[in-house]
Protein backbone atom coordinates (compact mmCIF):
# COMPACT_ATOMS: atom_id res chain seq x y z
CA UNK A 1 54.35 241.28 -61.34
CA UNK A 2 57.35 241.01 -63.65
CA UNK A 3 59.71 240.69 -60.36
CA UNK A 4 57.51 238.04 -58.71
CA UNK A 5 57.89 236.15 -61.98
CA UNK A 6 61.40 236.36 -62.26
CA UNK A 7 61.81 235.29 -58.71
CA UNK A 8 59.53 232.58 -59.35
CA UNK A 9 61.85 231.69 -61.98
CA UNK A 10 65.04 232.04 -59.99
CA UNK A 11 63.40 229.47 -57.41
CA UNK A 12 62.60 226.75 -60.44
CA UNK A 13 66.15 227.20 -61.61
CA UNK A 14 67.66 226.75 -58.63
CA UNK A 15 65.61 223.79 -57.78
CA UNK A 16 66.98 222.14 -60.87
CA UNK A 17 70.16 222.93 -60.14
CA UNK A 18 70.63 221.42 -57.08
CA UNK A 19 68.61 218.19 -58.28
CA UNK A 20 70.94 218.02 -61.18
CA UNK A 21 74.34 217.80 -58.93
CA UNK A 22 76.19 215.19 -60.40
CA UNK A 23 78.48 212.76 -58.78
CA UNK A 24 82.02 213.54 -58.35
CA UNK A 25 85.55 211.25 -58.29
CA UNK A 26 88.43 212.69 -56.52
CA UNK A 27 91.43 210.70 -57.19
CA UNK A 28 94.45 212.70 -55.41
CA UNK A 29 93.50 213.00 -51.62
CA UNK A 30 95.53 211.63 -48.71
CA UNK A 31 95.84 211.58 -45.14
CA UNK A 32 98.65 211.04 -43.19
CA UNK A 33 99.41 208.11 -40.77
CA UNK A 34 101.74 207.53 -37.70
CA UNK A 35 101.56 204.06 -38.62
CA UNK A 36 103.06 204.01 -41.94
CA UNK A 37 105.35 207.21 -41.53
CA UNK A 38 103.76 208.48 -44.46
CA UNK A 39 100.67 210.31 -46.11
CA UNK A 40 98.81 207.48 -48.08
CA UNK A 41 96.70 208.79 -51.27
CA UNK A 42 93.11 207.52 -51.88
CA UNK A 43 89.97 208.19 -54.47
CA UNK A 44 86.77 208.81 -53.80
CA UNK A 45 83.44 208.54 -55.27
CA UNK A 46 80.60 211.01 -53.71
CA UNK A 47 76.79 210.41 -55.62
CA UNK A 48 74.85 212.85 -57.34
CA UNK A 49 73.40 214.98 -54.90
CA UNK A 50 76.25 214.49 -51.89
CA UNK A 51 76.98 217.91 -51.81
CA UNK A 52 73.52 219.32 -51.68
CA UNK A 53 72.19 216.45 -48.83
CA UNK A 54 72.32 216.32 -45.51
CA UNK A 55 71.55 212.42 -45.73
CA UNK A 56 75.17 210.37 -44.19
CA UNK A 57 75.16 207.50 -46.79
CA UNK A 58 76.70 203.77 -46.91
CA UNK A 59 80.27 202.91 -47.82
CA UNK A 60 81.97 200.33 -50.35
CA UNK A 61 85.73 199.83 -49.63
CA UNK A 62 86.92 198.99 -53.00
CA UNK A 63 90.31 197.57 -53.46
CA UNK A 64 93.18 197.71 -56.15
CA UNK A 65 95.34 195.18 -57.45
CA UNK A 66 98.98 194.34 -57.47
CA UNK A 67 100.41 197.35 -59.79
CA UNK A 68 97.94 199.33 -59.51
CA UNK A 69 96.96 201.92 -56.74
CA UNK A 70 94.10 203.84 -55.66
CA UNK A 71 93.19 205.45 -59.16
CA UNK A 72 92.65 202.40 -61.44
CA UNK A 73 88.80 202.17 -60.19
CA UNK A 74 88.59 205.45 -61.44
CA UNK A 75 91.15 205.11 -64.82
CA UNK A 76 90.47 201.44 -66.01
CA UNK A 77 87.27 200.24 -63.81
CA UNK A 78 85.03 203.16 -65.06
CA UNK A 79 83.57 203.59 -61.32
CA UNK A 80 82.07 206.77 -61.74
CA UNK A 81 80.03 205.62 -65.07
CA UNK A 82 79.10 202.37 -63.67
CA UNK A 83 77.95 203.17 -59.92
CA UNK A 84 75.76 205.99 -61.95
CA UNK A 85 74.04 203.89 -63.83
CA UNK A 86 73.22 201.52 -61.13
CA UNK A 87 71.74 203.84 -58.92
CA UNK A 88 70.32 205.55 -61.73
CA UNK A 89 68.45 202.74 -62.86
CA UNK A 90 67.59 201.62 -59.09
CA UNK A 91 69.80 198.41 -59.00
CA UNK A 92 71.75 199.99 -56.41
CA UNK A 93 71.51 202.53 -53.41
CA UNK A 94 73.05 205.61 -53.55
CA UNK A 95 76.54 205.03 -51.71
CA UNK A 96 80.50 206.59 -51.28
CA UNK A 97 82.80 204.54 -52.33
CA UNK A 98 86.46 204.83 -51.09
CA UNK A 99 89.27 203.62 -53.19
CA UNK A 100 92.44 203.51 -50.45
CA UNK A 101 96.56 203.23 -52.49
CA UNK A 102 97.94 200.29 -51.29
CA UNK A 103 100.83 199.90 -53.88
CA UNK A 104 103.29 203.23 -51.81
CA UNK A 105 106.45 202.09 -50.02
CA UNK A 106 105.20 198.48 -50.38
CA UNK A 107 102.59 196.40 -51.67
CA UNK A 108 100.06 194.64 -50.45
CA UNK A 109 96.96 195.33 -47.90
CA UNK A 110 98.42 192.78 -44.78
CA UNK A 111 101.03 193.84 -42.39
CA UNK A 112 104.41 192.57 -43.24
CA UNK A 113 105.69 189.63 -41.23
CA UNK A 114 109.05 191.54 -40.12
CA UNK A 115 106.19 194.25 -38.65
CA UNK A 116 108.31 197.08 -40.74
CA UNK A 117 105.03 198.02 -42.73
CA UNK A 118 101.61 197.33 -40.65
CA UNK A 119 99.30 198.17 -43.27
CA UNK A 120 96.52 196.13 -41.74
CA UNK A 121 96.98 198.25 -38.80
CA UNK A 122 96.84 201.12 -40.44
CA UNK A 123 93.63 200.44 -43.05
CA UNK A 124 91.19 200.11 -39.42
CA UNK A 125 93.34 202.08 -37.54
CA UNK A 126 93.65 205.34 -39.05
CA UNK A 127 92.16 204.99 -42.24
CA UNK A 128 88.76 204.09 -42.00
CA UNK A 129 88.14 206.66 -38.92
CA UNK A 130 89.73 209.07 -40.73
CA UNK A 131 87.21 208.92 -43.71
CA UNK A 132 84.34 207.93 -41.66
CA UNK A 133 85.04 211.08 -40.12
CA UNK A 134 85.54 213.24 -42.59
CA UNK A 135 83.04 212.09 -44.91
CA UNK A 136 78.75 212.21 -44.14
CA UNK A 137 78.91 208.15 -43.81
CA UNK A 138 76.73 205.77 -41.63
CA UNK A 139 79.85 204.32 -39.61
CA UNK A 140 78.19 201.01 -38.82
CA UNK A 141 78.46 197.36 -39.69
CA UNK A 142 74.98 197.07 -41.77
CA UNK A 143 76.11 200.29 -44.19
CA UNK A 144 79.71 198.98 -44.61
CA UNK A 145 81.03 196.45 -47.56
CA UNK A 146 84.53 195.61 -48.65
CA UNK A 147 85.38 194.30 -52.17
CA UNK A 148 88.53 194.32 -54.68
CA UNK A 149 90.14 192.48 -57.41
CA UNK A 150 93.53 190.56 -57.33
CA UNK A 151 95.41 191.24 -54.43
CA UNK A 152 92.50 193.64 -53.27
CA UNK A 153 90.22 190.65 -53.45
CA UNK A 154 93.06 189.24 -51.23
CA UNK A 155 92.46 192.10 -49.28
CA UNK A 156 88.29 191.75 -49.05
CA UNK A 157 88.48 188.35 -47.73
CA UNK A 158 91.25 189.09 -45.01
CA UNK A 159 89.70 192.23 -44.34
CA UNK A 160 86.06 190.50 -43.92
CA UNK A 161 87.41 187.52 -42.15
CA UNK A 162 89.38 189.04 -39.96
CA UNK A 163 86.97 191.62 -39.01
CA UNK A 164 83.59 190.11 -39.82
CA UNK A 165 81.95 192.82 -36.75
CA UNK A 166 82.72 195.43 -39.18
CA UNK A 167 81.54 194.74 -43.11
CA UNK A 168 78.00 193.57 -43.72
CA UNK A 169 78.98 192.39 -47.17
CA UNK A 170 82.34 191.23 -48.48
CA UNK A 171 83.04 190.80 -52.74
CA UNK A 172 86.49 190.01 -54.14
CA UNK A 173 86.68 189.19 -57.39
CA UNK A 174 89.51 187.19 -59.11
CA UNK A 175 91.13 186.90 -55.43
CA UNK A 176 94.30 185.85 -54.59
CA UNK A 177 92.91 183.89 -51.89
CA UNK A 178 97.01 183.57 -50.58
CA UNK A 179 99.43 180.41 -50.86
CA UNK A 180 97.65 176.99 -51.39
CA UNK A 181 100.03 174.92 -48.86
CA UNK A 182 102.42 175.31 -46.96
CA UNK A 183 105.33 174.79 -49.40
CA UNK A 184 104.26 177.64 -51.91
CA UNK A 185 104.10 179.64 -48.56
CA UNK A 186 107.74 178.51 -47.88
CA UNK A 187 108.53 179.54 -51.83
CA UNK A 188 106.84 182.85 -51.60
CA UNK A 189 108.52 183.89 -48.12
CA UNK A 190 112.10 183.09 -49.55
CA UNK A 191 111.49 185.53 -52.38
CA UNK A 192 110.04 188.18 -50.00
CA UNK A 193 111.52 187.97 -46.62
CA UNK A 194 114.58 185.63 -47.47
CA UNK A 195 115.55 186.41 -43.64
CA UNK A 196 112.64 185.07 -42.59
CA UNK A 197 113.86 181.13 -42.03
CA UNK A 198 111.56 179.62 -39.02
CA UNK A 199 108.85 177.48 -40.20
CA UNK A 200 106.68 178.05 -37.31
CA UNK A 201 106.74 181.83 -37.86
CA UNK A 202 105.83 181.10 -41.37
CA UNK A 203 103.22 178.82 -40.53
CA UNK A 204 101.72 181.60 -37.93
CA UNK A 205 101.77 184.06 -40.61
CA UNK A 206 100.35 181.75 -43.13
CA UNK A 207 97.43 180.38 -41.21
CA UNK A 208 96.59 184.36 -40.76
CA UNK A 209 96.88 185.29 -44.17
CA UNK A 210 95.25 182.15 -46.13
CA UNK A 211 91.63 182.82 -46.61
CA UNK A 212 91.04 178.62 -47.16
CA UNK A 213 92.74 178.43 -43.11
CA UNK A 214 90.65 181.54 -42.27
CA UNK A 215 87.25 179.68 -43.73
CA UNK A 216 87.77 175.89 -42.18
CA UNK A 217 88.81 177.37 -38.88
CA UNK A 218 85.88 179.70 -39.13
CA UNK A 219 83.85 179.50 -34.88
CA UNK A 220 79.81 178.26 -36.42
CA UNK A 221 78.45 181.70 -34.44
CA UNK A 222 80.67 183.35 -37.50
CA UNK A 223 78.72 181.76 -40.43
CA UNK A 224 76.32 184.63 -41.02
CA UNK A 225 78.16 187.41 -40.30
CA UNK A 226 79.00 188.39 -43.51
CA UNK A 227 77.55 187.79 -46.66
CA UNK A 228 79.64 186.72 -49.13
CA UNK A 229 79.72 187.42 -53.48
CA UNK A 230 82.91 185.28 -55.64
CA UNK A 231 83.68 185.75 -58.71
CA UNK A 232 86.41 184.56 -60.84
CA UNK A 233 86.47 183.81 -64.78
CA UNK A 234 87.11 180.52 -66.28
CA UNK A 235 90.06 181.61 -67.45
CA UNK A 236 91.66 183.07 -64.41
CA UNK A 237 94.87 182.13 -63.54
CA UNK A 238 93.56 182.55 -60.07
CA UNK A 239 90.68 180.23 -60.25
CA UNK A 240 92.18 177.18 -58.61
CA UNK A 241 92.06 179.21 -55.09
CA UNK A 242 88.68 180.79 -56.23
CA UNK A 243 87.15 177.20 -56.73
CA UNK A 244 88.62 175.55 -53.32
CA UNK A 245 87.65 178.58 -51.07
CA UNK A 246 83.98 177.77 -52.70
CA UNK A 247 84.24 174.01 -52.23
CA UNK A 248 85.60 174.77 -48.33
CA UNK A 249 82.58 177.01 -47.73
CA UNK A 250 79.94 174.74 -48.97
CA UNK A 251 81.78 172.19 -46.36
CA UNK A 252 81.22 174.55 -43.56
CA UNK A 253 77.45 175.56 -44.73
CA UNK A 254 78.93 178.40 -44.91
CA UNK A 255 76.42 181.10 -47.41
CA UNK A 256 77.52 182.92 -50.32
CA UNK A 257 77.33 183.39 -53.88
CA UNK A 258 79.92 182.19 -56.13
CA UNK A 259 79.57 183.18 -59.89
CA UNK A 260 82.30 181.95 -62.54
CA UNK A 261 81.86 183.83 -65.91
CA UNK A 262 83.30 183.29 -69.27
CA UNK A 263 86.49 185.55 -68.72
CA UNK A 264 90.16 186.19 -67.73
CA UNK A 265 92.17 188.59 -65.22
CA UNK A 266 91.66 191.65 -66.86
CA UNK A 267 89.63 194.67 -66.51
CA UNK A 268 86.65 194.01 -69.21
CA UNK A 269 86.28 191.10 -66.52
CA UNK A 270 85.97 193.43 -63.40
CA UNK A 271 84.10 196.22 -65.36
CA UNK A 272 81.11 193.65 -65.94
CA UNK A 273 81.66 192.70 -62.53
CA UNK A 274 80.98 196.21 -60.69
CA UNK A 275 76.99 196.75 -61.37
CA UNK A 276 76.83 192.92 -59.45
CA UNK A 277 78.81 194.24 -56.86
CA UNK A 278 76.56 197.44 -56.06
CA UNK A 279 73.79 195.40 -56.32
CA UNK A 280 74.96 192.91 -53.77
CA UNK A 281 76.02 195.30 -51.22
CA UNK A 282 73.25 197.32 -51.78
CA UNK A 283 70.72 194.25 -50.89
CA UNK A 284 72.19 194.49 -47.14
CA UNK A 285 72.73 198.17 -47.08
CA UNK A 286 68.22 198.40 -47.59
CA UNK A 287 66.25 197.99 -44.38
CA UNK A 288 65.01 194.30 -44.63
């Protein structure tokens, strides 16, 4: 009798235990890619219960800034603490989130125009089958997002525009939405790639890389294919792009949600942006 009850009690305990498995960040993984000639670091965020599960669960790319790398979600933006809470408190589905370093070698998410560092190529190329892969994740369209701040907002539009077939929600925040004409492209090229001299090469690269040439040249069949969530504060130094990439896609009847809050480029800004974020994605990643 006193065994069965201690058994009994084994079987409670363990139950607990393995309901109680708490979400875990790792912030110092890599793979290695062909591409880039190099191993390139990422973070990760796996929800409570990952471990125990068998489930395969949705995916949020979420992008760094300019300075930064894969580890200020985790350092500065609080993920772990915030995605808990918002799928504790059922405002967003349990998901992994995958924080990729984009600031090794060189910065920036786009493939250089001299083609010397193709790290476009090598985000869809190697890096998202290589965590798709490795991790239990649902390695379609309707369970993948993108978002980011700064340049990784930068890097959620290009990403989403030029690959709308893969993300079924796209959020930058405070985006560096790329050059405004043609002459600040001209500027920024000569500071970058001062070798770089022919205009029409410039203005190929620049038409790629400028989400406000991406949006007005966006085909009508395109208009739905991703749903889209802006946000930049009033006080962004960035919100001149942020306001004319709204204005372009309410030209093109083109849906999305554009929110401008009290707030500057910093990361109290992006911290009380995050729970909108999970929410958003999570919206498309339910069955409708």
């Amino acid at each position: 009798m006193k065994k069965t009850f201690w058994l009994t009690g084994l079987f409670i305990l363990s139950g607990l235990f393995v309901v109680a498995q708490p979400s875990k960040v790792f912030d110092d993984l890599s793979i290695p890619s062909k591409i880039l000639k190099s191993d390139r670091k990422y973070a990760i965020y796996l929800p409570a219960g990952y471990e125990t599960s068998q489930r395969s669960y949705p995916v949020l790319y979420l992008l760094h800034g300019a300075t930064d790398n894969h580890t200020g979600w985790v350092q500065f933006g609080e993920v772990q603490h915030i995605a808990d809470k918002a799928i504790e408190d059922g405002t967003a589905t349990a998901m992994i989130i995958v924080m990729p370093d984009a600031d090794t070698g060189r910065m920036g998410y786009f493939n250089s125009i001299d083609g010397n560092w193709n790290y476009e190529d090598f985000f869809f190329q190697e890096f998202i089958p290589a965590i798709e892969k490795q991790y239990r994740i649902r390695a379609v369209k309707h369970y993948r997002a993108v978002a980011g701040l700064s340049m990784g907002g930068g890097g959620s539009f290009m990403y989403a525009l030029h690959h709308p077939e893969l993300f079924s929600s796209a959020c930058p925040l405070s985006a560096f939405v790329g050059p405004l004409n043609m002459d600040e492209a001209k500027v920024r090229m000569k500071k970058t790639n001062p070798e770089i001299t022919d205009e029409a090469k410039i203005k190929a690269y620049y038409d790629k890389h400028n989400a406000i040439e991406l949006v007005n040249r966006m085909p009508d069949d395109q208009k739905k294919a991703v749903r889209w969530y802006i946000d930049c504060g009033d006080d962004d130094f960035l919100y001149e792009g942020n306001s004319l990439i709204h204005i372009a896609m309410r030209k093109k009847d083109i849906p999305h949600e554009y929110r401008t809050r009290d707030g500057a480029h910093n990361w109290t800004y992006w911290r009380e942006a995050l729970p909108k974020v999970l929410e958003f994605v999570s919206e498309e990643f339910h069955q409708k």
